[in-house]
N, C-alpha and C. Protein backbone atom coordinates (compact mmCIF):
# COMPACT_ATOMS: atom_id res chain seq x y z
N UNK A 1 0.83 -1.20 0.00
CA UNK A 1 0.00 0.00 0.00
C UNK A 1 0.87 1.26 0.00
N UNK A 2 2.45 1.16 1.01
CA UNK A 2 2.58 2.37 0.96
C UNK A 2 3.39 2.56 0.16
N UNK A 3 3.92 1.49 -0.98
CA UNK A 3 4.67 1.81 -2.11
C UNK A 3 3.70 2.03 -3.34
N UNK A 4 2.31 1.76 -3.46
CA UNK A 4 1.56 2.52 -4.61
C UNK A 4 1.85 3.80 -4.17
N UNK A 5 1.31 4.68 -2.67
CA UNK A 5 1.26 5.83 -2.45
C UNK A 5 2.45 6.39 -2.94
N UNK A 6 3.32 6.14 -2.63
CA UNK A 6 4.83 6.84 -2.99
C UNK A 6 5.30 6.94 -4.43
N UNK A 7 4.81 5.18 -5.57
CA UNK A 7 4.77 5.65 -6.74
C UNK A 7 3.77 6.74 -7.37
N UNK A 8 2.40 7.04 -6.41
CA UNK A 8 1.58 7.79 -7.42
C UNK A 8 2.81 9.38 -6.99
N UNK A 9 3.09 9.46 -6.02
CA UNK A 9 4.08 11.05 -5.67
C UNK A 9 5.05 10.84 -7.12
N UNK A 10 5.90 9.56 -6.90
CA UNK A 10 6.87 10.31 -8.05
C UNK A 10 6.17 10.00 -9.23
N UNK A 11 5.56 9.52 -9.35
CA UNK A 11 4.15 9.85 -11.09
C UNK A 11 4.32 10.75 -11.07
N UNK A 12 3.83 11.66 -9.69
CA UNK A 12 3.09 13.55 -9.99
C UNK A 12 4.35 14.17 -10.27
N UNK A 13 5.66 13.98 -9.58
CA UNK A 13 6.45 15.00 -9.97
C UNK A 13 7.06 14.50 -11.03
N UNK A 14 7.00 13.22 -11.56
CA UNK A 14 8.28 13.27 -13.01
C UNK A 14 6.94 13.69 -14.17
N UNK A 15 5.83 13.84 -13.66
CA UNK A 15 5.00 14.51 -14.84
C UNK A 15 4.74 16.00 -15.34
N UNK A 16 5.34 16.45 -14.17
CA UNK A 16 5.89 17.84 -14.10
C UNK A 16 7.19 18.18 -14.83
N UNK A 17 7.09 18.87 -15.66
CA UNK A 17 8.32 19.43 -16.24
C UNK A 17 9.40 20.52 -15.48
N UNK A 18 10.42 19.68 -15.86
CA UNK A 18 11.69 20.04 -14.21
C UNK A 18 11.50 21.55 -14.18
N UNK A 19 11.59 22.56 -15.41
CA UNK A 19 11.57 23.82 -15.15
C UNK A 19 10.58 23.91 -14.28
N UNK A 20 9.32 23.50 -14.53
CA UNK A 20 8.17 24.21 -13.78
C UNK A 20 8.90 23.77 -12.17
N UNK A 21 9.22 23.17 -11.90
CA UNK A 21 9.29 22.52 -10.44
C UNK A 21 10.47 23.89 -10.02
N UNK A 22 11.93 23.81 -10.52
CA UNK A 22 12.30 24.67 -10.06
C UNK A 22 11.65 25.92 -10.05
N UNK A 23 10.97 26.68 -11.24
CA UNK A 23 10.67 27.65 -11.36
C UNK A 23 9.41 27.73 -9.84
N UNK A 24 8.98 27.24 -9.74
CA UNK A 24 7.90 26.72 -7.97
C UNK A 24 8.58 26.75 -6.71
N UNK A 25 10.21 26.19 -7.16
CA UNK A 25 10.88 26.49 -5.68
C UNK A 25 11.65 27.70 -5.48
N UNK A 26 12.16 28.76 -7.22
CA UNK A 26 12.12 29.72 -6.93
C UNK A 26 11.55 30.91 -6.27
N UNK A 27 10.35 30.92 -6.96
CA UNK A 27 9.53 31.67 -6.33
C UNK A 27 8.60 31.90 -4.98
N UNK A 28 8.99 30.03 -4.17
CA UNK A 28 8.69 30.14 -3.17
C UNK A 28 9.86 30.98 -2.30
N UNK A 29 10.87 30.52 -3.13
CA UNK A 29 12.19 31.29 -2.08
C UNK A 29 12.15 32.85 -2.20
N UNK A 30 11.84 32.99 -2.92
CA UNK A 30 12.10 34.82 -3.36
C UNK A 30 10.74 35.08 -2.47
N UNK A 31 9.63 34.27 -1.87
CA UNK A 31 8.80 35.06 -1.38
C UNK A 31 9.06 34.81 -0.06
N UNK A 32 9.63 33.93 0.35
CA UNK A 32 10.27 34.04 1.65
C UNK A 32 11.19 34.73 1.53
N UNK A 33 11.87 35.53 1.04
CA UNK A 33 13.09 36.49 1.25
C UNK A 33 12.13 37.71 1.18
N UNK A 34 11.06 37.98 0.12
CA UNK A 34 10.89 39.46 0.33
C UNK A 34 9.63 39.12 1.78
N UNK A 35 9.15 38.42 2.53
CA UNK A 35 8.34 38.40 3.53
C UNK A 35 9.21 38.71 4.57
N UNK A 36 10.51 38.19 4.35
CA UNK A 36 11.59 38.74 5.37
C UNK A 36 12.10 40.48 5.77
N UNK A 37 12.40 40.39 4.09
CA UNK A 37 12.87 41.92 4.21
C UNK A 37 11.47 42.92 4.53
N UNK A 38 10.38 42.57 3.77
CA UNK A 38 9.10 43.23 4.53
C UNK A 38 9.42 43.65 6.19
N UNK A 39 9.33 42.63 6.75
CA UNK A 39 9.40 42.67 8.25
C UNK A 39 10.50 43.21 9.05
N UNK A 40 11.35 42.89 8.34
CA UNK A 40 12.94 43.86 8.58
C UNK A 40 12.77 45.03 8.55
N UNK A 41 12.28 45.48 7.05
CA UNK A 41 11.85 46.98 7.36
C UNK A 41 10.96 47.74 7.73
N UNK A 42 9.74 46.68 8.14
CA UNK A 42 8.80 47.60 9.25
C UNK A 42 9.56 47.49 10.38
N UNK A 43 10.24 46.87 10.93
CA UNK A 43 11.00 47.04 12.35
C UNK A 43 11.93 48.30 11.97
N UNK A 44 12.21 48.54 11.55
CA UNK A 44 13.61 49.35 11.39
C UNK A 44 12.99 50.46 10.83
N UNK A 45 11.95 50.63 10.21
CA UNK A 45 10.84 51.96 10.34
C UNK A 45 10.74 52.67 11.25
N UNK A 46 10.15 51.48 12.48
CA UNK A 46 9.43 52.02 13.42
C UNK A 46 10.52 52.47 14.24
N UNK A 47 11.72 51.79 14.49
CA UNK A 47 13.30 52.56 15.12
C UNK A 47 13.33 53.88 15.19
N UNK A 48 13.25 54.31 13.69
CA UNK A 48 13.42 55.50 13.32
C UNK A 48 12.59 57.01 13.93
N UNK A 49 12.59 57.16 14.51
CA UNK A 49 12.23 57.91 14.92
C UNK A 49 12.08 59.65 14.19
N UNK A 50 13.26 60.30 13.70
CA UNK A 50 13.08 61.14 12.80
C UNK A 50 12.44 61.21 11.43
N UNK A 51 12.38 62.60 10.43
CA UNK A 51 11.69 61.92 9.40
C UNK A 51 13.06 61.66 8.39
N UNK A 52 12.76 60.56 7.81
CA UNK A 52 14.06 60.80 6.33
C UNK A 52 13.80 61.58 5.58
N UNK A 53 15.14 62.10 5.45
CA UNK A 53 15.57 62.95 3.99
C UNK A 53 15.96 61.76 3.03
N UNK A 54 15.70 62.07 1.63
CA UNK A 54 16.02 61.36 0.26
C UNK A 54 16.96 62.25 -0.30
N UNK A 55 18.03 61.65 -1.47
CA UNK A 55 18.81 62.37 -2.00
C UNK A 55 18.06 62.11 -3.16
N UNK A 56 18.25 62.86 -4.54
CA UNK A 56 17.39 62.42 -5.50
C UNK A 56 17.36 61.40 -6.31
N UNK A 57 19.31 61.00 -5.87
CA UNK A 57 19.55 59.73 -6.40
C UNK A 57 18.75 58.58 -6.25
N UNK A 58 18.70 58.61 -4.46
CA UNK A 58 17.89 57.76 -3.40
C UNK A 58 16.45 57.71 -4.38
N UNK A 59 15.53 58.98 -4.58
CA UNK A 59 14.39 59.36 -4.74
C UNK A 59 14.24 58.31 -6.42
N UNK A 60 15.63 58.61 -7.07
CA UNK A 60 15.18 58.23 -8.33
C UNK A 60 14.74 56.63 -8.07
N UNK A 61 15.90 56.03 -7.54
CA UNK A 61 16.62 54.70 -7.16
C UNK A 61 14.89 53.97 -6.73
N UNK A 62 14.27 54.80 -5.93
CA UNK A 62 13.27 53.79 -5.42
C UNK A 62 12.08 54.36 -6.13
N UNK A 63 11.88 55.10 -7.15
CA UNK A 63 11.23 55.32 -8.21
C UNK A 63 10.57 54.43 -8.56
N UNK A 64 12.06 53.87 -9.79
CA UNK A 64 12.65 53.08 -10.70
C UNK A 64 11.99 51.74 -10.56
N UNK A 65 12.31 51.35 -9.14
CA UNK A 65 11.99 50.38 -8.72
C UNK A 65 10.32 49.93 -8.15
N UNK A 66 10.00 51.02 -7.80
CA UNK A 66 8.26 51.06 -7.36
C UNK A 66 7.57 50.92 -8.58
N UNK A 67 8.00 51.35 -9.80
CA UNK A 67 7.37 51.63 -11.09
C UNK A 67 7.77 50.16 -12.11
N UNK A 68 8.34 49.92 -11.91
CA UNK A 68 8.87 48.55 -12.35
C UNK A 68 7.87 47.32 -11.64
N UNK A 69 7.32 47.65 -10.59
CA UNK A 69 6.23 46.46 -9.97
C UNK A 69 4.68 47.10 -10.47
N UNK A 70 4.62 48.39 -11.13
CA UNK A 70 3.44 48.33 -11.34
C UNK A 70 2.63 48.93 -10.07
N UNK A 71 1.49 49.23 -10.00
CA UNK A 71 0.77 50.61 -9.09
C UNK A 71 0.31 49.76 -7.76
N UNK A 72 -0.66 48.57 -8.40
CA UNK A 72 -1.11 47.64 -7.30
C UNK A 72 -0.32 46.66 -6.44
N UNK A 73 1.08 46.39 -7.04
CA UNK A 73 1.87 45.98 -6.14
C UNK A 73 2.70 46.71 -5.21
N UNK A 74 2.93 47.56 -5.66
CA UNK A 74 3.54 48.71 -5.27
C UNK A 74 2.94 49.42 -4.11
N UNK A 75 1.29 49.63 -4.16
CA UNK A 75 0.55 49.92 -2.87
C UNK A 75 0.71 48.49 -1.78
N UNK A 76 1.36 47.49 -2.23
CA UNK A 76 1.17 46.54 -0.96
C UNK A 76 2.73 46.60 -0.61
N UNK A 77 3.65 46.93 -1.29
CA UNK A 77 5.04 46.91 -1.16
C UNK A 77 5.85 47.92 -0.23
N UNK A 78 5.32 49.23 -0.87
CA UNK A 78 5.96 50.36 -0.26
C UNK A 78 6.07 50.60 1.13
N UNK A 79 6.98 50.64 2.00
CA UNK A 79 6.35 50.87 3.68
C UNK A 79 7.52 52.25 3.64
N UNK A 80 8.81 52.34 3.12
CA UNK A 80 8.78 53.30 3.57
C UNK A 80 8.82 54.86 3.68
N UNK A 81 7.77 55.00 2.75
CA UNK A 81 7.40 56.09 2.57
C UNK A 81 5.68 55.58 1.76
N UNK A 82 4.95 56.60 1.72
CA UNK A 82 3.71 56.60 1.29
C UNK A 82 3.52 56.39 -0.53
N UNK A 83 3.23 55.13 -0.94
CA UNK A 83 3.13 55.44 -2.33
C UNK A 83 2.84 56.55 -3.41
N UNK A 84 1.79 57.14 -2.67
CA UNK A 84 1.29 58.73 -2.89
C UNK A 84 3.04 59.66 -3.06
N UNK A 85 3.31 59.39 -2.26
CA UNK A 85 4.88 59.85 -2.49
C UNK A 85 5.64 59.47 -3.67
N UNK A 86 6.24 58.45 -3.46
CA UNK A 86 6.67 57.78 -5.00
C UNK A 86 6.34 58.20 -6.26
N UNK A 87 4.82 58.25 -6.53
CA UNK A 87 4.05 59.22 -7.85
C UNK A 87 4.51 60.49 -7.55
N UNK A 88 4.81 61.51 -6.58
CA UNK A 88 4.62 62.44 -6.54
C UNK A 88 6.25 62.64 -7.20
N UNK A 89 7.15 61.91 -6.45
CA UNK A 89 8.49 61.80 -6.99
C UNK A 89 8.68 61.67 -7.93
N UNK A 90 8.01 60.84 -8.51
CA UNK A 90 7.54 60.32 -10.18
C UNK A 90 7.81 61.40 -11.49
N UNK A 91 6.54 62.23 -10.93
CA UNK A 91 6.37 63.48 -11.21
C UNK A 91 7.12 64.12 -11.87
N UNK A 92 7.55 64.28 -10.53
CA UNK A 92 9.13 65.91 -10.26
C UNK A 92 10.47 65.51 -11.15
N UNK A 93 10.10 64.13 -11.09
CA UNK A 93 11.56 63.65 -11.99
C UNK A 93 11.46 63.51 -13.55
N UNK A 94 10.53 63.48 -13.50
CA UNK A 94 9.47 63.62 -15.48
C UNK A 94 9.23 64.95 -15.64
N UNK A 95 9.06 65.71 -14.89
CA UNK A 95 9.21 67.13 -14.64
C UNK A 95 10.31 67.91 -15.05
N UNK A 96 11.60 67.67 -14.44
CA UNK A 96 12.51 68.21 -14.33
C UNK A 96 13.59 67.45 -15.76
N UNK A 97 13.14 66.35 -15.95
CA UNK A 97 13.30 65.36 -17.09
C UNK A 97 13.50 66.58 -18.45
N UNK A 98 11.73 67.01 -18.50
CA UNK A 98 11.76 67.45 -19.66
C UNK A 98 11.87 69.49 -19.39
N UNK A 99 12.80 69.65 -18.45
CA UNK A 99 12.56 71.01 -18.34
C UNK A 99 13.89 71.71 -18.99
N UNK A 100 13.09 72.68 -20.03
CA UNK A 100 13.76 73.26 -20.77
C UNK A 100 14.49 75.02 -20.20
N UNK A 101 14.70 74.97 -19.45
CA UNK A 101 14.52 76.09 -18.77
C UNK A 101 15.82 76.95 -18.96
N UNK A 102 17.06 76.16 -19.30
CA UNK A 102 18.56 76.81 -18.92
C UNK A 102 18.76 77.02 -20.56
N UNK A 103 17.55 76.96 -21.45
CA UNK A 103 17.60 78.00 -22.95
C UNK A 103 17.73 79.23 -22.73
């Protein structure tokens, strides 16, 4: 009995194509790493006690990166600073992007 059970398991996984399997244990790992760093940086938020300053590098840097996940991930991602922020940064940098001003 408990060697049918065990052949129907490796049935299921050699019927799986190996990419898909790794590609399944990737992405479980990458979501345990960003559930980590999530939590890392709400702790280390709440440390903080002052407000941060951004350099614009900083400002571009986590732009780049908020905009690259797209709006709705990005509202579940962002902790530290307000997504509303990020767009607003967005902005100023598409702003200043196309400013013709030193004609």
């Amino acid at each position: 009995m408990e060697n049918t059970t065990n052949q129907k398991i490796a049935n299921k996984w050699l019927s799986v194509p190996i990419i898909a399997t790794i590609t399944r244990l990737l992405c479980r790992e990458l979501t345990l790493q960003n559930e980590y760093l999530r939590q890392e940086n709400k702790i280390l938020k709440s440390k903080i006690k002052k407000h941060l300053v951004f350099t614009d590098d900083e400002r571009r840097t986590l732009v780049e990166a908020a905009m690259a996940m797209g709006r709705n991930l990005m509202e579940q991602v962002v902790t530290i600073v307000k997504p509303k922020t990020i767009l607003a940064w967005q902005r100023r940098l598409e702003k200043q992007k196309w400013d013709y001003s030193f004609f």
